[in-house]
C-alpha atoms as a PDB file:
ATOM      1  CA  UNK A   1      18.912  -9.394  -1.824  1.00  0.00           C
ATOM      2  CA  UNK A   2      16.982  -6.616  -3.269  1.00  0.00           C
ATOM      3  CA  UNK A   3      15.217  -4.468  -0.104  1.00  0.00           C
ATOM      4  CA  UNK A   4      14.478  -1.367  -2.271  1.00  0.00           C
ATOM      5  CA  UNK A   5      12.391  -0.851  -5.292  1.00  0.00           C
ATOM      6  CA  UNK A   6      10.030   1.854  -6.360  1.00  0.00           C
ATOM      7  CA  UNK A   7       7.009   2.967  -8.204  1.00  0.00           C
ATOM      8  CA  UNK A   8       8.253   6.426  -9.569  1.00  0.00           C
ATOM      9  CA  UNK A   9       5.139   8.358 -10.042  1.00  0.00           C
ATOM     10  CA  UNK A  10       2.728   5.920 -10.587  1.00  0.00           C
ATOM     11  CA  UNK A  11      -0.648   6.567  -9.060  1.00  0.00           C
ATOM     12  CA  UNK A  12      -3.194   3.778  -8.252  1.00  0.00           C
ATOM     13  CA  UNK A  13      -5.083   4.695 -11.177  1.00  0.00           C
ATOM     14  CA  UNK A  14      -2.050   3.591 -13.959  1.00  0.00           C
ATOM     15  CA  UNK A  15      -1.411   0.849 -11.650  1.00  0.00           C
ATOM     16  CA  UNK A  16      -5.103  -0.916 -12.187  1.00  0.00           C
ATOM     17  CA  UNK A  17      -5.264  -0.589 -15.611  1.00  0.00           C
ATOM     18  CA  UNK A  18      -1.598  -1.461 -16.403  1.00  0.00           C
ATOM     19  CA  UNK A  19      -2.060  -4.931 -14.546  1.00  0.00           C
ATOM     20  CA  UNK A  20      -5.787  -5.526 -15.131  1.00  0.00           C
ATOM     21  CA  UNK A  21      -7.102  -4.961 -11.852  1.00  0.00           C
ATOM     22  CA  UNK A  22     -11.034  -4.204 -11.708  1.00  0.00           C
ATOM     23  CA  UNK A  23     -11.227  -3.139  -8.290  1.00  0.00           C
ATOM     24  CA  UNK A  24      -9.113  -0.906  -6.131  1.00  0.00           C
ATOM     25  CA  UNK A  25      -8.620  -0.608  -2.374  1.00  0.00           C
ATOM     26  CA  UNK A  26      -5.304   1.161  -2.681  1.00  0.00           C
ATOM     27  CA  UNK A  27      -7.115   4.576  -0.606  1.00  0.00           C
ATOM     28  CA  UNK A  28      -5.485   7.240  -0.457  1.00  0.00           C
ATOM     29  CA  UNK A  29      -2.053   5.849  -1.668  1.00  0.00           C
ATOM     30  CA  UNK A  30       0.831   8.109  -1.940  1.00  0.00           C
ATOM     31  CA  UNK A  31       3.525   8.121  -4.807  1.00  0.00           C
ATOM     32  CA  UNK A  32       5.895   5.354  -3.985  1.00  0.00           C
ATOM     33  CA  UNK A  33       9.969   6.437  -5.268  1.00  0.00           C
ATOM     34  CA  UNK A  34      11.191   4.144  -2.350  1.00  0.00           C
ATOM     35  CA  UNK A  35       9.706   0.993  -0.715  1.00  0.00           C
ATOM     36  CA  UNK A  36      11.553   0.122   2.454  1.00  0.00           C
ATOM     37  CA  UNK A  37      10.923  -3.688   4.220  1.00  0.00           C
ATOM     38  CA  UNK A  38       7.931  -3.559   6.522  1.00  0.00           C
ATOM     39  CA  UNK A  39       6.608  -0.623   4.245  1.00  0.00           C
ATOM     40  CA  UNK A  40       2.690  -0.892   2.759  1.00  0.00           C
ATOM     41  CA  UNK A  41       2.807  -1.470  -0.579  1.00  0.00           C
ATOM     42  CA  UNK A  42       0.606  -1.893  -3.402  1.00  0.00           C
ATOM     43  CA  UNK A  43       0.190  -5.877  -4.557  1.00  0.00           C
ATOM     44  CA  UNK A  44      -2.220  -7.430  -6.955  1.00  0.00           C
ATOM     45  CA  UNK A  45      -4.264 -10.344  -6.405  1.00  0.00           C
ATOM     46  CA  UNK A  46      -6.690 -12.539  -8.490  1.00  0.00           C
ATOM     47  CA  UNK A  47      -9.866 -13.279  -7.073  1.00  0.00           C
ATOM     48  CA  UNK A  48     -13.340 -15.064  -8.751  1.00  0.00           C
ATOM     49  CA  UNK A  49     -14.894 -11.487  -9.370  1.00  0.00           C
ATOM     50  CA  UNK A  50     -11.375 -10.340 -11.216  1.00  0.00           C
ATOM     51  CA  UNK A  51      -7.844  -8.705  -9.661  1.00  0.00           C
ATOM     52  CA  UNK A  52      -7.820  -6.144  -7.119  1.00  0.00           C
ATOM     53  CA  UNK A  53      -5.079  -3.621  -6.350  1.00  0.00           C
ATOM     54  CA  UNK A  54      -4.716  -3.515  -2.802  1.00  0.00           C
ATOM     55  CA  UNK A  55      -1.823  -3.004  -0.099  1.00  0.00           C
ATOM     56  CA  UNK A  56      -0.179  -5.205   1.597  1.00  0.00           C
ATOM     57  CA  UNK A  57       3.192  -5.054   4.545  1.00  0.00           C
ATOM     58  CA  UNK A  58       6.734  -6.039   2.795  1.00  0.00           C
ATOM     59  CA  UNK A  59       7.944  -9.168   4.107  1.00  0.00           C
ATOM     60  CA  UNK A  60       6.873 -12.730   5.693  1.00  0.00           C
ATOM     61  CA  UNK A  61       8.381 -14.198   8.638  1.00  0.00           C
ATOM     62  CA  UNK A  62      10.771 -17.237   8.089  1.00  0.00           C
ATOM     63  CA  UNK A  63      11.010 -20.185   9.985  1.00  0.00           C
ATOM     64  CA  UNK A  64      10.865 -20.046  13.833  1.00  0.00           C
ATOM     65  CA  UNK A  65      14.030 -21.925  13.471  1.00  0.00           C
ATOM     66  CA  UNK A  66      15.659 -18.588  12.559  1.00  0.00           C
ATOM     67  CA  UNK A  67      13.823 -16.507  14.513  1.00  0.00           C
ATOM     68  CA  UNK A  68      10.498 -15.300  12.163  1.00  0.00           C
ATOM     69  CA  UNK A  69      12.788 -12.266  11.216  1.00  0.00           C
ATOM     70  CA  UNK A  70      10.570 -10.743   8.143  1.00  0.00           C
ATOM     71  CA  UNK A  71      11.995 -12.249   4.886  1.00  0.00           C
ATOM     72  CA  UNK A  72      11.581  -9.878   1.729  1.00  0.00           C
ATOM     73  CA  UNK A  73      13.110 -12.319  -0.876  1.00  0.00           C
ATOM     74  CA  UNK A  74      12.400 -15.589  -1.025  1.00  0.00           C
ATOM     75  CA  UNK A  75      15.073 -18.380  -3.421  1.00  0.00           C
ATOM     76  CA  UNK A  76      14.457 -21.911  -2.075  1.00  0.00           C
ATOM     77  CA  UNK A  77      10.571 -22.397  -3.127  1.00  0.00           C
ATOM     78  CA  UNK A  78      11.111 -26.190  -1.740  1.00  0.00           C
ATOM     79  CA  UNK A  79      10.979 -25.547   1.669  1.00  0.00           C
ATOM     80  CA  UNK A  80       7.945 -26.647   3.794  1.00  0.00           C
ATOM     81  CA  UNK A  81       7.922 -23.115   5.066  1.00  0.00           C
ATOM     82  CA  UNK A  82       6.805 -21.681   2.165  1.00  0.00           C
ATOM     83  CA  UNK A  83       5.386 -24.190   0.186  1.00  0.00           C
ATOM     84  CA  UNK A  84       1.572 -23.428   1.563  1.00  0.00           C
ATOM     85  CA  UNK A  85       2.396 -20.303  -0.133  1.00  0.00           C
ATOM     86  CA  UNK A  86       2.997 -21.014  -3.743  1.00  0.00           C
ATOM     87  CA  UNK A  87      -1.059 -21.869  -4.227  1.00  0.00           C
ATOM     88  CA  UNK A  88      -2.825 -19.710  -6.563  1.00  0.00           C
ATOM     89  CA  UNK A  89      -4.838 -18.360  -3.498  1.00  0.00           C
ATOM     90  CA  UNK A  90      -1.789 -16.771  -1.762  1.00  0.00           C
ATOM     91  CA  UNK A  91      -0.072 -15.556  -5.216  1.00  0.00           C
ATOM     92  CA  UNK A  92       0.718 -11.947  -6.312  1.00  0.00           C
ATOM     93  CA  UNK A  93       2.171  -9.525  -8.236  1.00  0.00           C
ATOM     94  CA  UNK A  94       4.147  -6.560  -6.746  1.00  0.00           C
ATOM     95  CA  UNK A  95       3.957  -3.623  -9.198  1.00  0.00           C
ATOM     96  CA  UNK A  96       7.467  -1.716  -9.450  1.00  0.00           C
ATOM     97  CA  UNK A  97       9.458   0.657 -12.187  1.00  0.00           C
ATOM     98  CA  UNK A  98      12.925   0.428 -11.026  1.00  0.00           C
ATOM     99  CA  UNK A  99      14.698  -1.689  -7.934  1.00  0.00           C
ATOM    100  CA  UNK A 100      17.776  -1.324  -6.243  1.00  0.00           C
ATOM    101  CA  UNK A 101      20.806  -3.344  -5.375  1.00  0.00           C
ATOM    102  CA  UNK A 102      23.924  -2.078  -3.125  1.00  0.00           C
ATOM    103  CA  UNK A 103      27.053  -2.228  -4.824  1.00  0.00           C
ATOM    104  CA  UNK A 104      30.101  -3.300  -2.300  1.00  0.00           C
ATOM    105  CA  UNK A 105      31.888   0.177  -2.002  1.00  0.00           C
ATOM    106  CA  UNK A 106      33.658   1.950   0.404  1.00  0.00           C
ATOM    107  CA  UNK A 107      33.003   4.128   2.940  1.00  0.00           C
ATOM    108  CA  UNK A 108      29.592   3.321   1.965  1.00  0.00           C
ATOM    109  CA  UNK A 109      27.619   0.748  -0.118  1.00  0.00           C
ATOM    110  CA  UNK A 110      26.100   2.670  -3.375  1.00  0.00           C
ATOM    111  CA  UNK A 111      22.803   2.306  -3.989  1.00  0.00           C
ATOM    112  CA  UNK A 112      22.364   0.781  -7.979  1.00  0.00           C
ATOM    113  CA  UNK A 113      18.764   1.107  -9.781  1.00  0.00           C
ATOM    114  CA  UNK A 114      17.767  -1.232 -12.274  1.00  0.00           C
ATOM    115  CA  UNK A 115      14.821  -1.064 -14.839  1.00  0.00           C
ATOM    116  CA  UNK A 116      13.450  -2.616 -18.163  1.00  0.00           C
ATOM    117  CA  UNK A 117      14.496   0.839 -19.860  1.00  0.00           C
ATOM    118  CA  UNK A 118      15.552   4.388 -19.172  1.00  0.00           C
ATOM    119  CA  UNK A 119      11.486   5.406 -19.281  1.00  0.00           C
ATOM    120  CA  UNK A 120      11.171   2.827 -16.128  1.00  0.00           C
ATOM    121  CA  UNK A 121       7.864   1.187 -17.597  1.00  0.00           C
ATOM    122  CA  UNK A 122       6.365  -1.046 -14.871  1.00  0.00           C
ATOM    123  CA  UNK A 123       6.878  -4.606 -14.783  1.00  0.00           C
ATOM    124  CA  UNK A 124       5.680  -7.112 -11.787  1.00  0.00           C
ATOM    125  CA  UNK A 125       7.784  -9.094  -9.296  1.00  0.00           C
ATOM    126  CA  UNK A 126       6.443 -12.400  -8.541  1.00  0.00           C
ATOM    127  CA  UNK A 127       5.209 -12.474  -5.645  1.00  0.00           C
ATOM    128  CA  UNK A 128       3.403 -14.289  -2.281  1.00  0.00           C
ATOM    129  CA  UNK A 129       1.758 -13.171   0.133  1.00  0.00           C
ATOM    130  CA  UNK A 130       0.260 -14.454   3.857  1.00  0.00           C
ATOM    131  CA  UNK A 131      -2.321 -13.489   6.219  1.00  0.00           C
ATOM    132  CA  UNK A 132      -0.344 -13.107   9.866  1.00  0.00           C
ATOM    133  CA  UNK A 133      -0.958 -12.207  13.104  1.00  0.00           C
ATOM    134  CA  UNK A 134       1.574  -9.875  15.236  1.00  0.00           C
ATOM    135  CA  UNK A 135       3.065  -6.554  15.680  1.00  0.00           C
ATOM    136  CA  UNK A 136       4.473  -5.269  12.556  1.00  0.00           C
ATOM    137  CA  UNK A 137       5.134  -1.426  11.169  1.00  0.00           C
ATOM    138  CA  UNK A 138       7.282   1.079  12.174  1.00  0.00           C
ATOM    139  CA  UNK A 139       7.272   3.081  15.423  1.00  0.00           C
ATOM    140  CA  UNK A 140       5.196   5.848  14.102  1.00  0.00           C
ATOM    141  CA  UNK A 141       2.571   3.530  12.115  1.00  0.00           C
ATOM    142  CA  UNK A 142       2.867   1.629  15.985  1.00  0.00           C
ATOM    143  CA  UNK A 143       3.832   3.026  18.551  1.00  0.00           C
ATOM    144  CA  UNK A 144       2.784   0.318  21.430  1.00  0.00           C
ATOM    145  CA  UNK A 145       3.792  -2.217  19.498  1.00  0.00           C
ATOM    146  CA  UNK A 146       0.239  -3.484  19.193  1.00  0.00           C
ATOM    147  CA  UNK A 147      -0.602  -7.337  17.684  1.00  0.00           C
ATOM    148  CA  UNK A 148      -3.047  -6.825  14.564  1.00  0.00           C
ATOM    149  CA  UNK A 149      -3.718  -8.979  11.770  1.00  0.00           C
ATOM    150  CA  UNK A 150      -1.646  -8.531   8.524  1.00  0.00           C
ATOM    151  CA  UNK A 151      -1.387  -8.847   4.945  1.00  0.00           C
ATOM    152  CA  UNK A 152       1.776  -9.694   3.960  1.00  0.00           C
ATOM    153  CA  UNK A 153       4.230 -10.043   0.719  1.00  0.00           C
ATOM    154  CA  UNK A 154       7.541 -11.537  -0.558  1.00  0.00           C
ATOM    155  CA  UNK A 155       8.486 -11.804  -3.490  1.00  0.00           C
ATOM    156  CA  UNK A 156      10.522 -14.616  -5.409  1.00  0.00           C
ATOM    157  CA  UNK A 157      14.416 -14.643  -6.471  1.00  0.00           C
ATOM    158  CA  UNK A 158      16.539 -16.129  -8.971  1.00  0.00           C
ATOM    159  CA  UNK A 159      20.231 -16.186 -10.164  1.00  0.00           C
ATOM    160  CA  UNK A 160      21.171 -13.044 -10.910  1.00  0.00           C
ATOM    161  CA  UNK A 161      21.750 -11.965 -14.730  1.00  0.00           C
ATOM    162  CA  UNK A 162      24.871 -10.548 -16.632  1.00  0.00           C
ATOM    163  CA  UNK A 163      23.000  -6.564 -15.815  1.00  0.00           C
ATOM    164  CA  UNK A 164      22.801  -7.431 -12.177  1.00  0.00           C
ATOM    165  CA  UNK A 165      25.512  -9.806 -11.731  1.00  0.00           C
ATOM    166  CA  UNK A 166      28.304  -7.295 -11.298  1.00  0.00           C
ATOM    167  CA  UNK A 167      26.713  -5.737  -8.778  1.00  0.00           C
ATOM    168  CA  UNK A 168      24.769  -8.589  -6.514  1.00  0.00           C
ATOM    169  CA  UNK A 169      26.025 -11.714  -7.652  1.00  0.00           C
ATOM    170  CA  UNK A 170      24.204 -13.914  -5.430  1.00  0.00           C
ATOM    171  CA  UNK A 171      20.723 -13.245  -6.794  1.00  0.00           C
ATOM    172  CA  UNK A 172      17.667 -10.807  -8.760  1.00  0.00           C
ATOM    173  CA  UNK A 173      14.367 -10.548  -8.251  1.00  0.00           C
ATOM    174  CA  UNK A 174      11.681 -12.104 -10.640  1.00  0.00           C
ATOM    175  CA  UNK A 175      10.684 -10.303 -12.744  1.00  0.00           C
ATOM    176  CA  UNK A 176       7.393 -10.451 -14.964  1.00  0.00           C
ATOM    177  CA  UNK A 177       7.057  -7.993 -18.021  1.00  0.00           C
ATOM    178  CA  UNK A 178       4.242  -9.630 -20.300  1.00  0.00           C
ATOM    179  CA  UNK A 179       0.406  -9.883 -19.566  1.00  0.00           C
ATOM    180  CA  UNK A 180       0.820 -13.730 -20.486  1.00  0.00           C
ATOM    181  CA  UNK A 181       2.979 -13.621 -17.116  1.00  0.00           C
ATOM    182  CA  UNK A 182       1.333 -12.308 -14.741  1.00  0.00           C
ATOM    183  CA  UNK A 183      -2.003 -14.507 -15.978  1.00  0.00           C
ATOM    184  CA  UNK A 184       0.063 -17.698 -15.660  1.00  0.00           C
ATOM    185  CA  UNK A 185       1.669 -16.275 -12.381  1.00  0.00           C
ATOM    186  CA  UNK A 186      -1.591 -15.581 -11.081  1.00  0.00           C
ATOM    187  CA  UNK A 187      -3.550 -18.654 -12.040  1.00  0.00           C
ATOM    188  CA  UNK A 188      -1.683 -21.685 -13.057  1.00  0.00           C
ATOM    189  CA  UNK A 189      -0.628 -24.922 -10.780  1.00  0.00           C
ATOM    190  CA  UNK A 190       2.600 -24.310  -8.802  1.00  0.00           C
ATOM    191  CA  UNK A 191       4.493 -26.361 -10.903  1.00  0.00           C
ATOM    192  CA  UNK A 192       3.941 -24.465 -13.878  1.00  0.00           C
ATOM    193  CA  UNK A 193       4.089 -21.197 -12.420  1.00  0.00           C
ATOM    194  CA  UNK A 194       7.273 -21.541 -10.668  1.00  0.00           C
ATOM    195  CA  UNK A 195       8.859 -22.394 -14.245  1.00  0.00           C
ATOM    196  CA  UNK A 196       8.686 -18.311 -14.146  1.00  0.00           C
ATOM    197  CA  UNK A 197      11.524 -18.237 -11.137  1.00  0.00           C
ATOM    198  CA  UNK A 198      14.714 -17.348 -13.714  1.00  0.00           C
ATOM    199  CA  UNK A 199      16.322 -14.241 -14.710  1.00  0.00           C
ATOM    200  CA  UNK A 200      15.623 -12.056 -17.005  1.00  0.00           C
ATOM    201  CA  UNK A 201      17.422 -11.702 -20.158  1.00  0.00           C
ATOM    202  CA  UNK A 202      20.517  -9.013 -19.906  1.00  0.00           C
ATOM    203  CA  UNK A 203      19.237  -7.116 -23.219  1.00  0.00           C
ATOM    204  CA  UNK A 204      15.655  -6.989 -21.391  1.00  0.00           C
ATOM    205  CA  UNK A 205      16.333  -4.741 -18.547  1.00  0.00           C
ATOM    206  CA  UNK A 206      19.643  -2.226 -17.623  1.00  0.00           C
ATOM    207  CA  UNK A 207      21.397  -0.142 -14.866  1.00  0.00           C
ATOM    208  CA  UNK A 208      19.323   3.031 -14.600  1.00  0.00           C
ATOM    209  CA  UNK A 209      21.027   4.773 -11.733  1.00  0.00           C
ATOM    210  CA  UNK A 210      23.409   5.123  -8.937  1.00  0.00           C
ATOM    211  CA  UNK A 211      23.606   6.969  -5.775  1.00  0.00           C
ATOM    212  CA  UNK A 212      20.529   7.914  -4.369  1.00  0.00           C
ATOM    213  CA  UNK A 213      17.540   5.972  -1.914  1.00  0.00           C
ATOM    214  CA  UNK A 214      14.846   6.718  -4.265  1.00  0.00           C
ATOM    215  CA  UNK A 215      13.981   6.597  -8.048  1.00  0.00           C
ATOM    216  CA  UNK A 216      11.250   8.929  -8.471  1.00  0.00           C
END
């Protein structure tokens, strides 16, 4: 499953008018070369005054059947547990430039970066996203484990192409390139939309890296 992608150097700013979005409430957002599970990260959502960039916690809890463990990646769209999820309402799309699978190596796995090109233009992962109440963040963001309200986001996987493939296999994110996209992402019935969940071509995307935590 893919648990690290980044932004590079894009700002807020590129971000809005890349995707669209007409209002921001980003703040004072930082650069972004590595996005962790249970980070903040940027998302964009469509509302009846236009998108908004705005940030949002990586990852849903599952099913109490499993515990409600925080689930970045989410592949079986049928299930009742996410299902209230795939309205328009509770759609998004998670800018990123580059993400990262871990290659199976020895003594340690090797991070692997993948992009649409060398230049790491920014695409969108399709995404979902849930209002929650709990305690969530890391130590530091806090530290007495304190129940708040949340916005969080997952974001949807497929079967993994011939770029990814040797390295993961099992599975890819979803990945949205064209303005066309993201619209019918953003807007259209469930049915429809979820026609998006499959893998990008091989000659649309390509390895970009290998080795480090962070694509900046």
């Amino acid at each position: 499953m893919c648990n690290l992608y980044s932004l590079g150097r894009q700002g807020p700013d590129a971000l809005r008018a890349f995707f669209g979005a007409t209002r921001d409430e980003t703040g004072n957002m930082p650069e972004l070369p590595a996005i962790f599970p249970d980070r903040m990260a940027p998302v964009v959502v469509a509302g009846e005054a236009g998108r908004s960039l705005t940030m949002m916690r990586w990852g849903i809890p599952g099913p109490k059947a499993f515990g409600e463990h925080p689930v970045t990646n989410v592949r079986n769209v049928a299930s009742p547990h996410w299902r209230p999820w795939l309205k328009p309402a509770y759609r998004c799309l998670v800018p990123a430039a580059s993400f990262s699978e871990y290659a199976d190596t020895k003594p340690r796995k090797t991070p692997v970066w993948f992009a649409l090109s060398e230049e790491r233009p920014l695409f969108a992962f399709a995404g979902i996203w849930r209002p929650w109440t709990g305690v969530r963040g890391t130590k530091a963001e806090n530290p007495e484990r304190t129940e708040e309200e949340h916005r969080l986001f997952s974001f949807l996987t497929t079967e993994a192409n011939g770029v990814v493939g040797p390295v993961h296999p099992k599975a890819m994110p979803v990945l949205l390139t064209k303005p066309e996209e993201w619209a019918r992402w953003l807007e259209a019935p469930a049915q429809e939309a979820l026609a998006l969940q499959r893998p990008l071509p091989d000659d649309a995307m390509c390895e970009v890296a290998r080795g480090e935590r962070q694509d900046s």
